[in-house]
N, C-alpha and C. Protein backbone atom coordinates (compact mmCIF):
# COMPACT_ATOMS: atom_id res chain seq x y z
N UNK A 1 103.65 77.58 126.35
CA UNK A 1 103.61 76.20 125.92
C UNK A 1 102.27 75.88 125.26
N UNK A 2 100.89 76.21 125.84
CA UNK A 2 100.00 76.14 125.62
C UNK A 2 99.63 76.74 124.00
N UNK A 3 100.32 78.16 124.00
CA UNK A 3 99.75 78.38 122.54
C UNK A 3 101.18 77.64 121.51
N UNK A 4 102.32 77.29 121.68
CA UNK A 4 102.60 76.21 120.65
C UNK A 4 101.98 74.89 120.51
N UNK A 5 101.29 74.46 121.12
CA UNK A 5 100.80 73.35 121.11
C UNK A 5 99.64 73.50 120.11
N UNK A 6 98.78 74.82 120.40
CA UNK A 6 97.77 75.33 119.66
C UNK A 6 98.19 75.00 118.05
N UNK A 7 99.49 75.66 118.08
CA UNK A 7 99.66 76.23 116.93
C UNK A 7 100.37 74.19 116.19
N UNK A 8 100.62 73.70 116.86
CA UNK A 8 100.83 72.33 116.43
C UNK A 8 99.45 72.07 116.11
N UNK A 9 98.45 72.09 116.55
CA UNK A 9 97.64 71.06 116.57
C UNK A 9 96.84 71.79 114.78
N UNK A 10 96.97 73.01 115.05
CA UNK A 10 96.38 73.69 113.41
C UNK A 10 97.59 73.34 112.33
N UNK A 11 98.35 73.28 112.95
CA UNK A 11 99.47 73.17 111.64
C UNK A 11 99.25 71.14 111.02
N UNK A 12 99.08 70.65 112.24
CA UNK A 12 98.69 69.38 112.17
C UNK A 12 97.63 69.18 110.80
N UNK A 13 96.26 69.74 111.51
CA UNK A 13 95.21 69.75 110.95
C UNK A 13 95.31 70.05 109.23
N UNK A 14 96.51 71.38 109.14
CA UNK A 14 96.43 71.77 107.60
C UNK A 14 96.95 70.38 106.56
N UNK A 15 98.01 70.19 107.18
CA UNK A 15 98.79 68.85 106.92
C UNK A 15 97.93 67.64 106.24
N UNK A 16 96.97 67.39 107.18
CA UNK A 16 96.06 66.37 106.98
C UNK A 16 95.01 66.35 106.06
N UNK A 17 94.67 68.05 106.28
CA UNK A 17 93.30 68.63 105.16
C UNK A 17 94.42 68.36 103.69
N UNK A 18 95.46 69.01 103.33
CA UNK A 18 96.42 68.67 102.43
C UNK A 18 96.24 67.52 101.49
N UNK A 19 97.02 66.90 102.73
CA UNK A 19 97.29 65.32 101.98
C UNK A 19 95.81 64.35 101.70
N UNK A 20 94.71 64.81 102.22
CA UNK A 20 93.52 64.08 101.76
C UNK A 20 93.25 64.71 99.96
N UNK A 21 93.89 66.16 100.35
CA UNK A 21 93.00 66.55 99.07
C UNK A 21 93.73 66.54 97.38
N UNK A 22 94.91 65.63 97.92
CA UNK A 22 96.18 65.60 97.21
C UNK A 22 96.25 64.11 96.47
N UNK A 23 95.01 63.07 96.94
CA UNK A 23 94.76 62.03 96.68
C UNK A 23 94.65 62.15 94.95
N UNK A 24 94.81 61.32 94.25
CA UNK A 24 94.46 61.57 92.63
C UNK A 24 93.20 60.44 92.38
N UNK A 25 92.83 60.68 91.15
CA UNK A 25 91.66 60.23 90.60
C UNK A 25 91.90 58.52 90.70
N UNK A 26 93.10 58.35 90.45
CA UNK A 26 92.87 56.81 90.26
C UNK A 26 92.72 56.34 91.52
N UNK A 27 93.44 57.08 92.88
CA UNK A 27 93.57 56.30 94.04
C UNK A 27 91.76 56.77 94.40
N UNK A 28 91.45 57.82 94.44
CA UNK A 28 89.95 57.71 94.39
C UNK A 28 88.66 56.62 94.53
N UNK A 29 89.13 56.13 93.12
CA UNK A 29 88.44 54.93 92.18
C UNK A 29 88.60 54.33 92.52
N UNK A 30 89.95 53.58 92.77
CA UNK A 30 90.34 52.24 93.76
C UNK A 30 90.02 52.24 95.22
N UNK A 31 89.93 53.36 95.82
CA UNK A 31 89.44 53.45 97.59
C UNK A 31 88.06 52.97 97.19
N UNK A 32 87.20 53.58 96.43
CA UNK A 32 85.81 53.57 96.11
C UNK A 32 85.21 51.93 95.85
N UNK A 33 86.01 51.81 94.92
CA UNK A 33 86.02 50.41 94.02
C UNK A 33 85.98 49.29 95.46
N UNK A 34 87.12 49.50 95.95
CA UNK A 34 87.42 48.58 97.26
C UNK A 34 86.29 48.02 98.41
N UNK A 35 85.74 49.49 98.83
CA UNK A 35 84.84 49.66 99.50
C UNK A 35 83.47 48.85 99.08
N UNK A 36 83.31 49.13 97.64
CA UNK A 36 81.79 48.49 96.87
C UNK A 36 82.41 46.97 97.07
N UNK A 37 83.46 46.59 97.03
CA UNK A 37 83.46 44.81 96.65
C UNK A 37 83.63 44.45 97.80
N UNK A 38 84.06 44.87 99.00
CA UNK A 38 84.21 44.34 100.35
C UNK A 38 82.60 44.16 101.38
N UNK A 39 81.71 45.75 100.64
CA UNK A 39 80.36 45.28 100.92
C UNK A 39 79.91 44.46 100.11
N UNK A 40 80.11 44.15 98.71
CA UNK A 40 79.67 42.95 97.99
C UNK A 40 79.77 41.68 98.49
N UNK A 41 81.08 40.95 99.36
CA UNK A 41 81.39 40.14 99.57
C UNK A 41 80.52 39.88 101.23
N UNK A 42 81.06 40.63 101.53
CA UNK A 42 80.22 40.98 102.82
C UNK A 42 78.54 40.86 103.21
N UNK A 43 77.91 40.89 102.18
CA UNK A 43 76.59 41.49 101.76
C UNK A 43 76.08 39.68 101.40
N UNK A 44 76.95 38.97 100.53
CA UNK A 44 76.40 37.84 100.03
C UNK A 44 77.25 36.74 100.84
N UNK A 45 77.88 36.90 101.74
CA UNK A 45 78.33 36.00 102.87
C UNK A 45 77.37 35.97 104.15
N UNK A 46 76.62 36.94 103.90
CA UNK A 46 75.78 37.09 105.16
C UNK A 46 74.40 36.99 104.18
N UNK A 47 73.96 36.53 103.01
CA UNK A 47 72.98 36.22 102.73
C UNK A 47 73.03 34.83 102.40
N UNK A 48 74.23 33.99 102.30
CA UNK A 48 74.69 32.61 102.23
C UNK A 48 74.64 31.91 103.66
N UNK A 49 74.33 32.70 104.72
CA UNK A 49 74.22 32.44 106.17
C UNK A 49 72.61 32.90 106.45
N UNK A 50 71.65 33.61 106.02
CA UNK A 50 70.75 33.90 106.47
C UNK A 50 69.76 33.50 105.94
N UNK A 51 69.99 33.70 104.70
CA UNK A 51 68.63 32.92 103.36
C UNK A 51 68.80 31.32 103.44
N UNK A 52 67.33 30.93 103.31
CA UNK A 52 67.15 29.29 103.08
C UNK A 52 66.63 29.80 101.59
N UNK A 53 66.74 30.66 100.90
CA UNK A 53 66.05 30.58 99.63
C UNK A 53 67.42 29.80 98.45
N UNK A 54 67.52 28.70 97.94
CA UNK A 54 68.80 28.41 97.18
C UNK A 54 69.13 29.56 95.99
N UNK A 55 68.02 30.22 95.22
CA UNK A 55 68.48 30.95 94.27
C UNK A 55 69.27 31.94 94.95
N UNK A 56 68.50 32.64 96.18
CA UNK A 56 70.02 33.30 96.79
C UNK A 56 70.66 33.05 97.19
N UNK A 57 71.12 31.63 97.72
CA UNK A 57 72.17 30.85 98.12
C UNK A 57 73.36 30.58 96.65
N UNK A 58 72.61 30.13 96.13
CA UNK A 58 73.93 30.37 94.37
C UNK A 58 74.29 31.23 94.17
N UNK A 59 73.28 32.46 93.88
CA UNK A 59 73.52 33.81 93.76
C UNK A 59 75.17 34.65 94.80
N UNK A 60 74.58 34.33 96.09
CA UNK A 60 75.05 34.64 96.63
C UNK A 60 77.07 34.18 96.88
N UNK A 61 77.00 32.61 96.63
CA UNK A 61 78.52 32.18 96.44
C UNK A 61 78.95 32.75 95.08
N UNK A 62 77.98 33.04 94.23
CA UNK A 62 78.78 33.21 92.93
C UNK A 62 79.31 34.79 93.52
N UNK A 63 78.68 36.09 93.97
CA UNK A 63 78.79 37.15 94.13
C UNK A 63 80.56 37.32 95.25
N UNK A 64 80.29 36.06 95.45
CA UNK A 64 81.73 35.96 96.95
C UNK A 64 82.96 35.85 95.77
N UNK A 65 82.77 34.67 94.88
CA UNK A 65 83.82 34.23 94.52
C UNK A 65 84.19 35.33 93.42
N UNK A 66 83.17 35.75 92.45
CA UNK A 66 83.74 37.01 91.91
C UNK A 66 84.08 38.62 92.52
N UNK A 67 83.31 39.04 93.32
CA UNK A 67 83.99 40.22 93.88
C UNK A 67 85.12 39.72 94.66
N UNK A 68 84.99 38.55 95.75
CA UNK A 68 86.88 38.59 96.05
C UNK A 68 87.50 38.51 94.77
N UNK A 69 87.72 37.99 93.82
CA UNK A 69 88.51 38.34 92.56
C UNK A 69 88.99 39.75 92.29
N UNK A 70 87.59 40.24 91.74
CA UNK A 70 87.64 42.02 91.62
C UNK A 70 88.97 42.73 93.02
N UNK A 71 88.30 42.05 94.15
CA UNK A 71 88.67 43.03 95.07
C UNK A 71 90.60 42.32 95.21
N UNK A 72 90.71 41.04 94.95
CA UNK A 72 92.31 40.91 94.85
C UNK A 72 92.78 41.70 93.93
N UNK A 73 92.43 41.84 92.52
CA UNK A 73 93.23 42.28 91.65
C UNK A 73 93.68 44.30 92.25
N UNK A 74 91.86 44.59 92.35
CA UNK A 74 92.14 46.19 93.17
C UNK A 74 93.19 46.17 94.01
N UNK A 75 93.92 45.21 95.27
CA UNK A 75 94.54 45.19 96.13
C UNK A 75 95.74 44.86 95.40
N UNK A 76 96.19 44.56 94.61
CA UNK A 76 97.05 43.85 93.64
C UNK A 76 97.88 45.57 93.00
N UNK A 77 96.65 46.08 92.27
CA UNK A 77 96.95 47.01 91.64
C UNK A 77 97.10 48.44 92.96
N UNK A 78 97.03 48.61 93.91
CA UNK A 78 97.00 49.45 94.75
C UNK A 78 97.90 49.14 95.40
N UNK A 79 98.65 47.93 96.12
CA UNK A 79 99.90 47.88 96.06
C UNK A 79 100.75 48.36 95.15
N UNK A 80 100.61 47.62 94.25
CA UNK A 80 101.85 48.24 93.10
C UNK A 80 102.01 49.50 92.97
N UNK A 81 101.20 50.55 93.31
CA UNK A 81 100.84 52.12 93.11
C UNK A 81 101.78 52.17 94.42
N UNK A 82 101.97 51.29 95.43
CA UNK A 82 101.88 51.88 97.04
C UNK A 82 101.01 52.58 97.58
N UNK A 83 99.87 52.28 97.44
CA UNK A 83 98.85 53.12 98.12
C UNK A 83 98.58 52.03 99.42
N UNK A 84 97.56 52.81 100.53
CA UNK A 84 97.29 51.80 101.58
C UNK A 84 95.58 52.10 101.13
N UNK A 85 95.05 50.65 101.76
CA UNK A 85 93.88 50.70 100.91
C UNK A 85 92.95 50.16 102.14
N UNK A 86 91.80 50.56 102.49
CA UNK A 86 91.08 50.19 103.93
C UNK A 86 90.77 48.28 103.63
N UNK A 87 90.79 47.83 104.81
CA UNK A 87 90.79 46.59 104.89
C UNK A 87 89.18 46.13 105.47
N UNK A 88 88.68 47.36 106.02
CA UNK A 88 87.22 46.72 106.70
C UNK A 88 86.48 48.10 106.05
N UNK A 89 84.81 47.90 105.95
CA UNK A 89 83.81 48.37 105.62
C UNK A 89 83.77 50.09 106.28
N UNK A 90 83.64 50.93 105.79
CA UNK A 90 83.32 51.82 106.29
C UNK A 90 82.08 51.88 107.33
N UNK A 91 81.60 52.57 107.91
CA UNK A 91 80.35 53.14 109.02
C UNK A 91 79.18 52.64 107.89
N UNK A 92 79.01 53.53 107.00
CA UNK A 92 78.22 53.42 106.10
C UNK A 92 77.74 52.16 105.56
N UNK A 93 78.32 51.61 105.12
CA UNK A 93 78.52 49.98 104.66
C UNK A 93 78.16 49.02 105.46
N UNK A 94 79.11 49.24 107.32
CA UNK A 94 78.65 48.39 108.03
C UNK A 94 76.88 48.49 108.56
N UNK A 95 76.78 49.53 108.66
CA UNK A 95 75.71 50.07 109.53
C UNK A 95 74.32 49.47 108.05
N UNK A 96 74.50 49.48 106.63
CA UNK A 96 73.49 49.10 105.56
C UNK A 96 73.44 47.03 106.01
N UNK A 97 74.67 46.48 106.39
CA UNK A 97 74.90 45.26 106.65
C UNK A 97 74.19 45.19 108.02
N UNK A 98 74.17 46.22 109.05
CA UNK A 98 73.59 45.50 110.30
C UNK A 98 72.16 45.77 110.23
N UNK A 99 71.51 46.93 109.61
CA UNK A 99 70.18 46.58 109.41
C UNK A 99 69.86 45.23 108.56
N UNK A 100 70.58 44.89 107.95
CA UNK A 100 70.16 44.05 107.13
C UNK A 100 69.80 42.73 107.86
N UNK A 101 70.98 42.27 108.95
CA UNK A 101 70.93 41.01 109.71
C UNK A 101 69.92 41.63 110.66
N UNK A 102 69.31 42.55 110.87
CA UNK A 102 68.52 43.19 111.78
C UNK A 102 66.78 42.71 111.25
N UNK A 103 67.03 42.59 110.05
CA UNK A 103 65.65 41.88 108.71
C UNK A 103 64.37 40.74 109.60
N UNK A 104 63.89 40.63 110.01
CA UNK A 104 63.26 39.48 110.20
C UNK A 104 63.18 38.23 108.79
N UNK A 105 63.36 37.10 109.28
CA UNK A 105 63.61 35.64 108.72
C UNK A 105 62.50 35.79 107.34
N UNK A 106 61.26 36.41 107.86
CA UNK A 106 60.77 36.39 106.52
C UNK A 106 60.33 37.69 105.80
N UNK A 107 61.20 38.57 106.07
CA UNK A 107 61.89 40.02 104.65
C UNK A 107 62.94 39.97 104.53
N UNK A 108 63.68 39.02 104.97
CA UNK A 108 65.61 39.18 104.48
C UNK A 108 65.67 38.78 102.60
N UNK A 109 64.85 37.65 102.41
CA UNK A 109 65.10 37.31 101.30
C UNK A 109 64.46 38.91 99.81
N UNK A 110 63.97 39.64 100.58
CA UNK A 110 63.65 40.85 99.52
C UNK A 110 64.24 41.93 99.64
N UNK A 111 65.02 42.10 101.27
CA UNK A 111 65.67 43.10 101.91
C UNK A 111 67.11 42.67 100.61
N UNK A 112 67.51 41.63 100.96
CA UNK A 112 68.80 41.15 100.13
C UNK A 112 68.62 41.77 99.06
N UNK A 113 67.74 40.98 98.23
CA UNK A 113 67.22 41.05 96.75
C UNK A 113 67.98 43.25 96.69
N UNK A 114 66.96 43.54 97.15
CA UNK A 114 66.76 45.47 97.01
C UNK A 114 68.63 45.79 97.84
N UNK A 115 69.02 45.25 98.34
CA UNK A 115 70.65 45.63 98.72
C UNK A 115 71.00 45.50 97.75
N UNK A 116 71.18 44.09 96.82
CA UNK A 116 72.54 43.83 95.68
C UNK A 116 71.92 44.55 94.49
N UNK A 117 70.85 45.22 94.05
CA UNK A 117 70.16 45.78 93.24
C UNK A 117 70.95 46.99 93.47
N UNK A 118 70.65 47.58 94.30
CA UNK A 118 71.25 48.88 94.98
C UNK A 118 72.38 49.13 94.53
N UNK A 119 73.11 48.21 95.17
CA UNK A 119 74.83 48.34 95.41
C UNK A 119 75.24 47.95 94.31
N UNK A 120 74.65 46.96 93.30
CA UNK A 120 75.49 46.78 91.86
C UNK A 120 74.97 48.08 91.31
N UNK A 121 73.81 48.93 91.50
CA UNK A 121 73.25 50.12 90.18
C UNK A 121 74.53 51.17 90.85
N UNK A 122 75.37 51.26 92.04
CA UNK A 122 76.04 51.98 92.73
C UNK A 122 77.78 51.66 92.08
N UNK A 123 77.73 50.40 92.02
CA UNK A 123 78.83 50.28 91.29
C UNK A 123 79.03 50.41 90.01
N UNK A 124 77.86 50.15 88.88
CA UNK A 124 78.16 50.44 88.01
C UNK A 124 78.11 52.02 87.46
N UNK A 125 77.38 52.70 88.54
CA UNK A 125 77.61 53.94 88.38
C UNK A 125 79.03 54.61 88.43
N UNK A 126 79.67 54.02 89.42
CA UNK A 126 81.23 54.45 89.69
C UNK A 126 82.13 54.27 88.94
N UNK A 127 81.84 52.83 88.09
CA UNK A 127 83.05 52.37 87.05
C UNK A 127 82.44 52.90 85.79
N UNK A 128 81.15 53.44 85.78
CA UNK A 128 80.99 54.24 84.13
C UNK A 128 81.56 55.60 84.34
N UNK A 129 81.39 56.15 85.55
CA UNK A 129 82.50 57.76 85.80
C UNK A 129 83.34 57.49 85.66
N UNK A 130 84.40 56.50 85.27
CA UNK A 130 85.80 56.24 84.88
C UNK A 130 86.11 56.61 83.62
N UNK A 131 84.96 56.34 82.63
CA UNK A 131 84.93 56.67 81.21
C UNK A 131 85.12 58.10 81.03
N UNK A 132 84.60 59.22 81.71
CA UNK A 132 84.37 60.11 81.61
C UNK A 132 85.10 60.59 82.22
N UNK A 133 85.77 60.53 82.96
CA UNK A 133 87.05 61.25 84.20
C UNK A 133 88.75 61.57 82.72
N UNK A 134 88.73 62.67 82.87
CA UNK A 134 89.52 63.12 81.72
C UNK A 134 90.78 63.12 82.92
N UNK A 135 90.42 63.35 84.11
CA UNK A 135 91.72 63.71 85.37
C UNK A 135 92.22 62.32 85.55
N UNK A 136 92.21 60.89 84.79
CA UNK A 136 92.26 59.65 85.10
C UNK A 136 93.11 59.21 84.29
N UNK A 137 94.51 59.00 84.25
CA UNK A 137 95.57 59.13 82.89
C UNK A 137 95.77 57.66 83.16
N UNK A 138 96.00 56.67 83.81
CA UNK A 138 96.17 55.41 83.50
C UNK A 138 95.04 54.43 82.60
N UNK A 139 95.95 54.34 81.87
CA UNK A 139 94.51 53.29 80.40
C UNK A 139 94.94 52.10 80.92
N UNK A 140 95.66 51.68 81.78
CA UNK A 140 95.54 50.34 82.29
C UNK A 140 94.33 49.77 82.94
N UNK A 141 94.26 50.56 84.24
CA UNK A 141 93.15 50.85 84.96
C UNK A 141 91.64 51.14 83.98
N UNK A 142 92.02 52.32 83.16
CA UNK A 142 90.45 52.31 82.59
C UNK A 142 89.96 50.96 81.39
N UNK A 143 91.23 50.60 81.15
CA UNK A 143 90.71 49.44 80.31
C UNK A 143 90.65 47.91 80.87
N UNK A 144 90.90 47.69 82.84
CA UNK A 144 90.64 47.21 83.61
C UNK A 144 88.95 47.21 83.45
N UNK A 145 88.70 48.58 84.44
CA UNK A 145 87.57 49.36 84.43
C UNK A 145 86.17 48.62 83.63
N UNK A 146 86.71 49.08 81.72
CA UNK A 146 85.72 48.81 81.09
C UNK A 146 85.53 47.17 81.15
N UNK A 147 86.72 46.26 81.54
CA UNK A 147 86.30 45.06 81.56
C UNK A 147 85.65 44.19 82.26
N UNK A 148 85.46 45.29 83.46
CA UNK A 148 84.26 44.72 84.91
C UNK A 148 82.89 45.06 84.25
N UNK A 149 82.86 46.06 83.87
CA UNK A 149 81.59 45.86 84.23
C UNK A 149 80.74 45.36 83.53
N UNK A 150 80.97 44.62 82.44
CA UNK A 150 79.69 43.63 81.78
C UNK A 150 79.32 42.44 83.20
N UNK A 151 80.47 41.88 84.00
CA UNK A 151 79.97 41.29 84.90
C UNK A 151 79.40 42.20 85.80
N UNK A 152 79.57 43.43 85.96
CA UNK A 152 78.76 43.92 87.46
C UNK A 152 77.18 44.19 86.67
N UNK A 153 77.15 44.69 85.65
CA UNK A 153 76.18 44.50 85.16
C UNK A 153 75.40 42.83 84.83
N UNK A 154 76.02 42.27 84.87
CA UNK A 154 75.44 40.69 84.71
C UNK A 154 74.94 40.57 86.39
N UNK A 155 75.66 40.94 87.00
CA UNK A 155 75.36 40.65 88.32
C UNK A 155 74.15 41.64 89.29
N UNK A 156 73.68 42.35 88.43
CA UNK A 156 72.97 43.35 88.32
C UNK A 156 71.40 42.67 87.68
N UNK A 157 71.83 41.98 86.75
CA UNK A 157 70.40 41.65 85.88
C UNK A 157 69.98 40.22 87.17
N UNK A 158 71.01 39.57 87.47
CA UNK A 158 70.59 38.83 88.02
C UNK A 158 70.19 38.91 89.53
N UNK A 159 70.87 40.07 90.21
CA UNK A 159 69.51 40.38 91.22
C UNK A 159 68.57 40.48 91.27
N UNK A 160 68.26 41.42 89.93
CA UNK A 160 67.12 41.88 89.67
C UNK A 160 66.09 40.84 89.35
N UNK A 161 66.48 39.37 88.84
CA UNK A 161 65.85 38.39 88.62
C UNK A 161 65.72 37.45 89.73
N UNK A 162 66.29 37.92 90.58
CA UNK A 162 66.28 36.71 91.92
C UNK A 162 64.66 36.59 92.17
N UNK A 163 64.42 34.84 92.31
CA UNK A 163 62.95 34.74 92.79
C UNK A 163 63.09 33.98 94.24
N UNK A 164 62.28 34.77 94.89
CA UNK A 164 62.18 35.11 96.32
C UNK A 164 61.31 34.15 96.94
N UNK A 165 60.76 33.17 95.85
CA UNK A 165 59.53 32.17 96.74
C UNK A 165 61.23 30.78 96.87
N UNK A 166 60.45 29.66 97.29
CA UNK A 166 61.57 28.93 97.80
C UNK A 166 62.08 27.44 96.77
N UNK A 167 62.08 27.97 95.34
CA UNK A 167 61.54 27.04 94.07
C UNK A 167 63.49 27.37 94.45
N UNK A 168 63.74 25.78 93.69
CA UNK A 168 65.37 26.12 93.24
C UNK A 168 65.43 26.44 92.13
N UNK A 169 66.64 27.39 91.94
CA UNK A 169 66.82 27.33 90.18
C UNK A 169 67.13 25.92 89.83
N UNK A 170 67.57 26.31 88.10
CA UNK A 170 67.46 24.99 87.36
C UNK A 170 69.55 24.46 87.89
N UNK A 171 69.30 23.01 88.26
CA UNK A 171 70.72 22.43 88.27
C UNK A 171 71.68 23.51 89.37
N UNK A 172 70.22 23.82 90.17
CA UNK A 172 70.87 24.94 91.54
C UNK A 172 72.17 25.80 90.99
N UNK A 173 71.58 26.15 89.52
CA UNK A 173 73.08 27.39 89.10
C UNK A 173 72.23 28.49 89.27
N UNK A 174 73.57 29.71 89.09
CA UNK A 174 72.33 31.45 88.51
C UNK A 174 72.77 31.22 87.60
N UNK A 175 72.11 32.23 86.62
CA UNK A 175 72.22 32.33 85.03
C UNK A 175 73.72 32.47 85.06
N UNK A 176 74.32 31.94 83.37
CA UNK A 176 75.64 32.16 83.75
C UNK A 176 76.14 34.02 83.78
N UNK A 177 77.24 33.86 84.04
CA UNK A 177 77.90 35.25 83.96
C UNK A 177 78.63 35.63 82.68
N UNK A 178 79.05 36.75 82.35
CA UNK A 178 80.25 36.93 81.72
C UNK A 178 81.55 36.44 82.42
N UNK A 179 82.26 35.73 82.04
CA UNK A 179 83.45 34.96 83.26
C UNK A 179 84.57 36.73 82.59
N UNK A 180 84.61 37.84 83.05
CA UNK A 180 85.77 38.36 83.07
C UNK A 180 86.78 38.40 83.53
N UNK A 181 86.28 38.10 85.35
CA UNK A 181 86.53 38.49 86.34
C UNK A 181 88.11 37.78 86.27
N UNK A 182 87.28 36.37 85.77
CA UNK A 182 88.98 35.29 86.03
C UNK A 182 90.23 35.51 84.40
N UNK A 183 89.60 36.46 83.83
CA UNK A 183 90.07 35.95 82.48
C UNK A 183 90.58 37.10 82.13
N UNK A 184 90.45 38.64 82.52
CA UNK A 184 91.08 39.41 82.60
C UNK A 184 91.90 40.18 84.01
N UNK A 185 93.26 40.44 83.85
CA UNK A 185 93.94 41.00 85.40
C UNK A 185 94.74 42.25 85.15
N UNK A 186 94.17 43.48 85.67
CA UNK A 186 94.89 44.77 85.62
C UNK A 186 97.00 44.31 85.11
């Protein structure tokens, strides 16, 4: 009994090594994609709760209301595929979020700043490997793709511009964006 069980538990294992490695490029991109906008949202919901600075307080609702966008349409389009798509943050993700609330009151506002810097130069790294992925046959998706990222890049310049003393921006906006997010849908 003992060695069929053995032999279940390897036959199991091949099964599983299999079907991970059987995943295709687009479901890839979209697991990936998912992951970056759920810490995006995640990241500036908890800097909309922690910062008294308002430029990252704008910053920060604008970053909510466009990555949940991004991240409906991904969930939108990953249904339709039938794929199942993770619903909470990986280890990785959570564990960059709990140092973060871990920040003392006065380095959160630069700790933030150097996260969304990070994580947008991380995303736009991921959606420019889309261009280049020849194993990636849906032009729906890549011409999705090319239409994010002038905003992740907008959202990128404007981390990078966040000022960290406690001045409001002008008419408490951030600079505007490229509006893609609402104006184009896979």
């Amino acid at each position: 009994m003992k060695k069929y069980l053995n032999w279940a538990v390897v036959i199991l294992g091949i099964i599983t090594v299999m079907s991970f490695g059987q995943q295709n490029p687009e479901q890839d991109f979209v697991n990936k994609a998912v992951m970056a906008n759920q810490y995006e949202v995640a990241l500036a919901q908890q800097a909309g709760q922690r910062s008294s600075n308002e430029s990252i307080k704008a910053y920060s609702r604008m970053l909510v209301d466009e990555h949940q966008q991004i991240l409906n349409e991904l969930r939108q389009y990953a249904e339709a595929k039938g794929w199942t798509i993770s619903t909470d943050l990986d280890q990785t993700h959570q564990g960059q979020l709990e140092v973060l609330e871990g920040t003392e009151v006065d380095r959160y506002n630069q700790a933030f700043k150097d996260a969304a810097v990070a994580s947008h130069e991380n995303s736009i790294a991921l959606y420019e490997a889309v261009n280049g992925n020849n194993a990636m046959t849906d032009e729906t998706l890549k011409i999705w793709v090319a239409d994010k990222l002038p905003t992740l890049k907008s959202h990128l310049s404007q981390a990078q511009q966040l000022k960290l003393d406690d001045t409001a921006p002008i008419n408490n906006q951030v600079p505007p964006t490229i509006d893609t997010v609402r104006n184009n849908k896979m």
